[in-house]
N, C-alpha and C. Protein backbone atom coordinates (compact mmCIF):
# COMPACT_ATOMS: atom_id res chain seq x y z
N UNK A 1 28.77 -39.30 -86.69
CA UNK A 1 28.59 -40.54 -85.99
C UNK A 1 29.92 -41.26 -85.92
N UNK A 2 30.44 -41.94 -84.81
CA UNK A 2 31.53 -42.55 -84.99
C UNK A 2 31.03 -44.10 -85.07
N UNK A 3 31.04 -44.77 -86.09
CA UNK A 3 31.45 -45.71 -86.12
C UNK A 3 32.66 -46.46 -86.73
N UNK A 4 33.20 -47.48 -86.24
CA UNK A 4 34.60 -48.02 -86.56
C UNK A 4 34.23 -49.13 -87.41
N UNK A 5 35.47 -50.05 -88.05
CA UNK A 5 35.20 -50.69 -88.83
C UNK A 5 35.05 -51.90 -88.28
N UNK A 6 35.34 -52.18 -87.05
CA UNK A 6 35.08 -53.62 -86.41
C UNK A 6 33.17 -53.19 -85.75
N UNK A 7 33.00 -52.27 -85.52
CA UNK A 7 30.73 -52.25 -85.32
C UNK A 7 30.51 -52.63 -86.46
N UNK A 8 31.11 -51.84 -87.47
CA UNK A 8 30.39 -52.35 -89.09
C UNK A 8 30.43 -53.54 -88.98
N UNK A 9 31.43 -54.59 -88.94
CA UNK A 9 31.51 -55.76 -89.97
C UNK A 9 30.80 -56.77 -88.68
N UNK A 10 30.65 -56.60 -87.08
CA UNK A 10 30.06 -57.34 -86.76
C UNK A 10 28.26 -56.98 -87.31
N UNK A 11 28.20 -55.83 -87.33
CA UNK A 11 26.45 -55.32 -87.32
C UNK A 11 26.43 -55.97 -89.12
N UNK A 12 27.43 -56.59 -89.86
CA UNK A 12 26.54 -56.99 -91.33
C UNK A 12 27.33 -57.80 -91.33
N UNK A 13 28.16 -58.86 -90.46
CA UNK A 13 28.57 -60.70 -90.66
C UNK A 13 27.68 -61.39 -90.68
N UNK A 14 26.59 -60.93 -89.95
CA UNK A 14 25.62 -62.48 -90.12
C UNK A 14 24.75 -62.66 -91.25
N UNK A 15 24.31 -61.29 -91.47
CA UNK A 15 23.63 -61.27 -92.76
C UNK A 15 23.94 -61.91 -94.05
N UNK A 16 25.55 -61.32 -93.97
CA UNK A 16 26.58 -61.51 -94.97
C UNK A 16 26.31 -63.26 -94.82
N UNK A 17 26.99 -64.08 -94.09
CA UNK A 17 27.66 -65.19 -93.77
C UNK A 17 25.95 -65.90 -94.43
N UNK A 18 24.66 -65.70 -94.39
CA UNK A 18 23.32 -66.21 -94.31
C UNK A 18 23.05 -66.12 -96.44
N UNK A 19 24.01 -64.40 -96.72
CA UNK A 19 23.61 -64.12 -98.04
C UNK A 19 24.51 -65.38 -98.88
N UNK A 20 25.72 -65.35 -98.19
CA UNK A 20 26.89 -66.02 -99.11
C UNK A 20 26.21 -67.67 -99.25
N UNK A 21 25.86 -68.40 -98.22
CA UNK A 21 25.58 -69.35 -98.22
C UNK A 21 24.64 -70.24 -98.72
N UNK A 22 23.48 -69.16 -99.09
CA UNK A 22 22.13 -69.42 -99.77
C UNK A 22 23.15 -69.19 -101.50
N UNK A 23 23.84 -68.57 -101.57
CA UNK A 23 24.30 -68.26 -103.24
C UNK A 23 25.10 -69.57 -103.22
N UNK A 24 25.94 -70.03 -102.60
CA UNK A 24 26.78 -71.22 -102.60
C UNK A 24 26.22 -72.18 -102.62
N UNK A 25 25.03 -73.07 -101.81
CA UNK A 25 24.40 -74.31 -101.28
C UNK A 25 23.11 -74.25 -102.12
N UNK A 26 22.61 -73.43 -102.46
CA UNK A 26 21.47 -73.29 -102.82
C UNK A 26 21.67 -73.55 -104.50
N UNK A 27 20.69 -73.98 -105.32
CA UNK A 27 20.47 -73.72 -107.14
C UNK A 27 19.56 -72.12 -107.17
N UNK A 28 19.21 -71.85 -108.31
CA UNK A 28 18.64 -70.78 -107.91
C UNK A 28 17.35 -71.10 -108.57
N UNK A 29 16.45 -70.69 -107.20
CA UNK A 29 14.96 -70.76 -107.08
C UNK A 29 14.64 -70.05 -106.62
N UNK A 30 13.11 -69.75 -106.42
CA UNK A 30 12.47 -68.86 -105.11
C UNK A 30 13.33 -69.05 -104.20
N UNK A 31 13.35 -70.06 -103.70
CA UNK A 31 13.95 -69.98 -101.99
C UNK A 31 14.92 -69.71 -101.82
N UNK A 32 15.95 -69.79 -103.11
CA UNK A 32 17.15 -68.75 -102.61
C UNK A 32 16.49 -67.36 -102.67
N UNK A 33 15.79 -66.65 -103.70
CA UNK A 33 16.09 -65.30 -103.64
C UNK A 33 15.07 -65.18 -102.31
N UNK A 34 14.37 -65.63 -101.62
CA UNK A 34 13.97 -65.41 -99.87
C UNK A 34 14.73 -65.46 -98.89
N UNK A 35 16.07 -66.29 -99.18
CA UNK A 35 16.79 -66.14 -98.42
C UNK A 35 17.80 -65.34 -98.22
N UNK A 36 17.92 -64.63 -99.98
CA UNK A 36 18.78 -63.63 -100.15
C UNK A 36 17.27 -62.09 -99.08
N UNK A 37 16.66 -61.77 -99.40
CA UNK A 37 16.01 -61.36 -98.54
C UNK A 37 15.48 -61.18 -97.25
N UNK A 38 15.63 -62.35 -96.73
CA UNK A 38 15.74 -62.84 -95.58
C UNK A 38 17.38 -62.50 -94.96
N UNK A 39 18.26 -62.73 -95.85
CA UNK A 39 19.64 -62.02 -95.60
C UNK A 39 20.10 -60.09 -95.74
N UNK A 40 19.46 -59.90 -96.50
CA UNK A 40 19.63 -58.17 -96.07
C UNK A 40 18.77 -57.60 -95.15
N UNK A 41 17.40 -58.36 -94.57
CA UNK A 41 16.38 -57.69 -93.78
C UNK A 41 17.19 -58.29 -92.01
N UNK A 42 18.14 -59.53 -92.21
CA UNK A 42 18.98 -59.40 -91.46
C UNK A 42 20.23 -58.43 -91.11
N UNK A 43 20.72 -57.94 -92.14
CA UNK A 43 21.91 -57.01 -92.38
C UNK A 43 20.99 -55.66 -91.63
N UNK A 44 20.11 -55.40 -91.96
CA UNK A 44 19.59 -54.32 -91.26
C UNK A 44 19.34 -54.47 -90.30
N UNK A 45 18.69 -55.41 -89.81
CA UNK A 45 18.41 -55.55 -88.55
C UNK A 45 19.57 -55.49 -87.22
N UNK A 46 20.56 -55.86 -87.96
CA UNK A 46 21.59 -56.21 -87.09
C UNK A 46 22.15 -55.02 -87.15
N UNK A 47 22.61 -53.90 -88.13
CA UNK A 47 22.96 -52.88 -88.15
C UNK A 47 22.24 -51.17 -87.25
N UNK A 48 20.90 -51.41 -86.90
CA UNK A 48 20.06 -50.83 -86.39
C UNK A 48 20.20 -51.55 -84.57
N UNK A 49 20.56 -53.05 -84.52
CA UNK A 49 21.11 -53.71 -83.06
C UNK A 49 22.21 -52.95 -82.53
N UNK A 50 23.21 -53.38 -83.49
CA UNK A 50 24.51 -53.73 -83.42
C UNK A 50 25.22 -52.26 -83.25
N UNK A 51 25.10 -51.49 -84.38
CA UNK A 51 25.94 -50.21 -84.98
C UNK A 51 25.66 -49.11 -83.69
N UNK A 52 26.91 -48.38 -82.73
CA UNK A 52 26.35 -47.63 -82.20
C UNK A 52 25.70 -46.06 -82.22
N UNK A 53 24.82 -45.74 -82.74
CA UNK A 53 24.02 -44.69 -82.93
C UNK A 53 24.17 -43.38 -82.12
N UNK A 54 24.49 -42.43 -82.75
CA UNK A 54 24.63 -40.99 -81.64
C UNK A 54 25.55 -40.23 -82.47
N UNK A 55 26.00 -39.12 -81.89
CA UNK A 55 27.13 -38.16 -82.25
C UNK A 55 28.52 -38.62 -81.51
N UNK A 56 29.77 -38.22 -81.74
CA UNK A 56 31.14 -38.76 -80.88
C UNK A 56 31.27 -36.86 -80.52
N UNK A 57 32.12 -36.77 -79.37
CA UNK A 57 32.17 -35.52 -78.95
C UNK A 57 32.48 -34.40 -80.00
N UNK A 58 33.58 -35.29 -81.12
CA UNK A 58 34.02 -34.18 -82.02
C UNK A 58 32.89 -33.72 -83.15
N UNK A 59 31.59 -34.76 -82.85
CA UNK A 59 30.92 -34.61 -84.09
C UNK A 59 29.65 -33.46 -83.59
N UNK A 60 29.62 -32.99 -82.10
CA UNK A 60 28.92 -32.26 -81.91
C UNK A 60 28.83 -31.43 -82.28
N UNK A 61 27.51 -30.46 -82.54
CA UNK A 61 28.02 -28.90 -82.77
C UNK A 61 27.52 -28.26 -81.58
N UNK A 62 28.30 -26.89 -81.55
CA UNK A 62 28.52 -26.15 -80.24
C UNK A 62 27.27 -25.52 -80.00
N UNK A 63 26.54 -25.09 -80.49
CA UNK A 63 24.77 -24.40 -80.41
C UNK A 63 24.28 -24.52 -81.38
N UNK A 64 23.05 -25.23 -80.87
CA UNK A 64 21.81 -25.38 -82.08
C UNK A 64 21.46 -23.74 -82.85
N UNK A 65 20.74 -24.46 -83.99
CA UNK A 65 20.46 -23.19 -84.84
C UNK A 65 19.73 -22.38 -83.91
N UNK A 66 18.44 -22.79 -83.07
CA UNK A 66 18.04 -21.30 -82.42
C UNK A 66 18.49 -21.08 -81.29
N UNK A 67 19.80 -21.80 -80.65
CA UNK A 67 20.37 -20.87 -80.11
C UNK A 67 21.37 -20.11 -80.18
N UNK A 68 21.82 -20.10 -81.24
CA UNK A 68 22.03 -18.93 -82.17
C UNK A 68 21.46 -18.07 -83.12
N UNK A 69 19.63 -17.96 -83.04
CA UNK A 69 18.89 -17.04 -83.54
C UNK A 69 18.70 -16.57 -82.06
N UNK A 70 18.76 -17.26 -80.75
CA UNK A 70 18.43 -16.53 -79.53
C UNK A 70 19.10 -15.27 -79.00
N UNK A 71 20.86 -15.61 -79.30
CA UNK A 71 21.63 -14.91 -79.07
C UNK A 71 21.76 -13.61 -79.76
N UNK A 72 21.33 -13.80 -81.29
CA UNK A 72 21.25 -12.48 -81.82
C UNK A 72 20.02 -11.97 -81.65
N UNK A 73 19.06 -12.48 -80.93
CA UNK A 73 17.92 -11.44 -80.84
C UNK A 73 18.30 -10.69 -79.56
N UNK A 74 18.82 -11.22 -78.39
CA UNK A 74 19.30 -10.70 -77.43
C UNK A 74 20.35 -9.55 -78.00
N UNK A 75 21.38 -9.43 -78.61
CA UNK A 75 22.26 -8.43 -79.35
C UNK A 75 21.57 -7.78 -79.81
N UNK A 76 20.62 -7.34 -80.53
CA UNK A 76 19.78 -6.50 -81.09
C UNK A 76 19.02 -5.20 -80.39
């Protein structure tokens, strides 16, 4: 998969910026640790948005496994 380090850090800033702020502003209660939750179910979310998903050309491979069990049944 190619991803770079500028997809990463936008696909987990907001999460981040939502986690840091509930630990800073907040005492610690329930409602911080919901918001700390509420902050990684963002980090994912945004990472599953954000991050682009697929293979990059170099990460392809050249024939699937059966078509390379195809080819040697044909050789046979």
């Amino acid at each position: 998969m190619a991803v770079t380090w500028v997809d990463y850090l936008k696909a987990v800033a907001p999460g981040s910026i939502v986690f840091l702020a509930a630990y800073i502003l907040m005492e610690e209660s329930a409602a911080q640790y919901a918001v700390y939750a509420v902050a990684v179910a963002l980090m994912v979310y945004c990472q599953i948005r954000l991050m682009p998903l697929g293979l990059s050309a170099a990460g392809k491979p050249k024939e699937s496994a059966d078509e390379r069990v195809d080819s040697d049944d044909k050789s046979a």
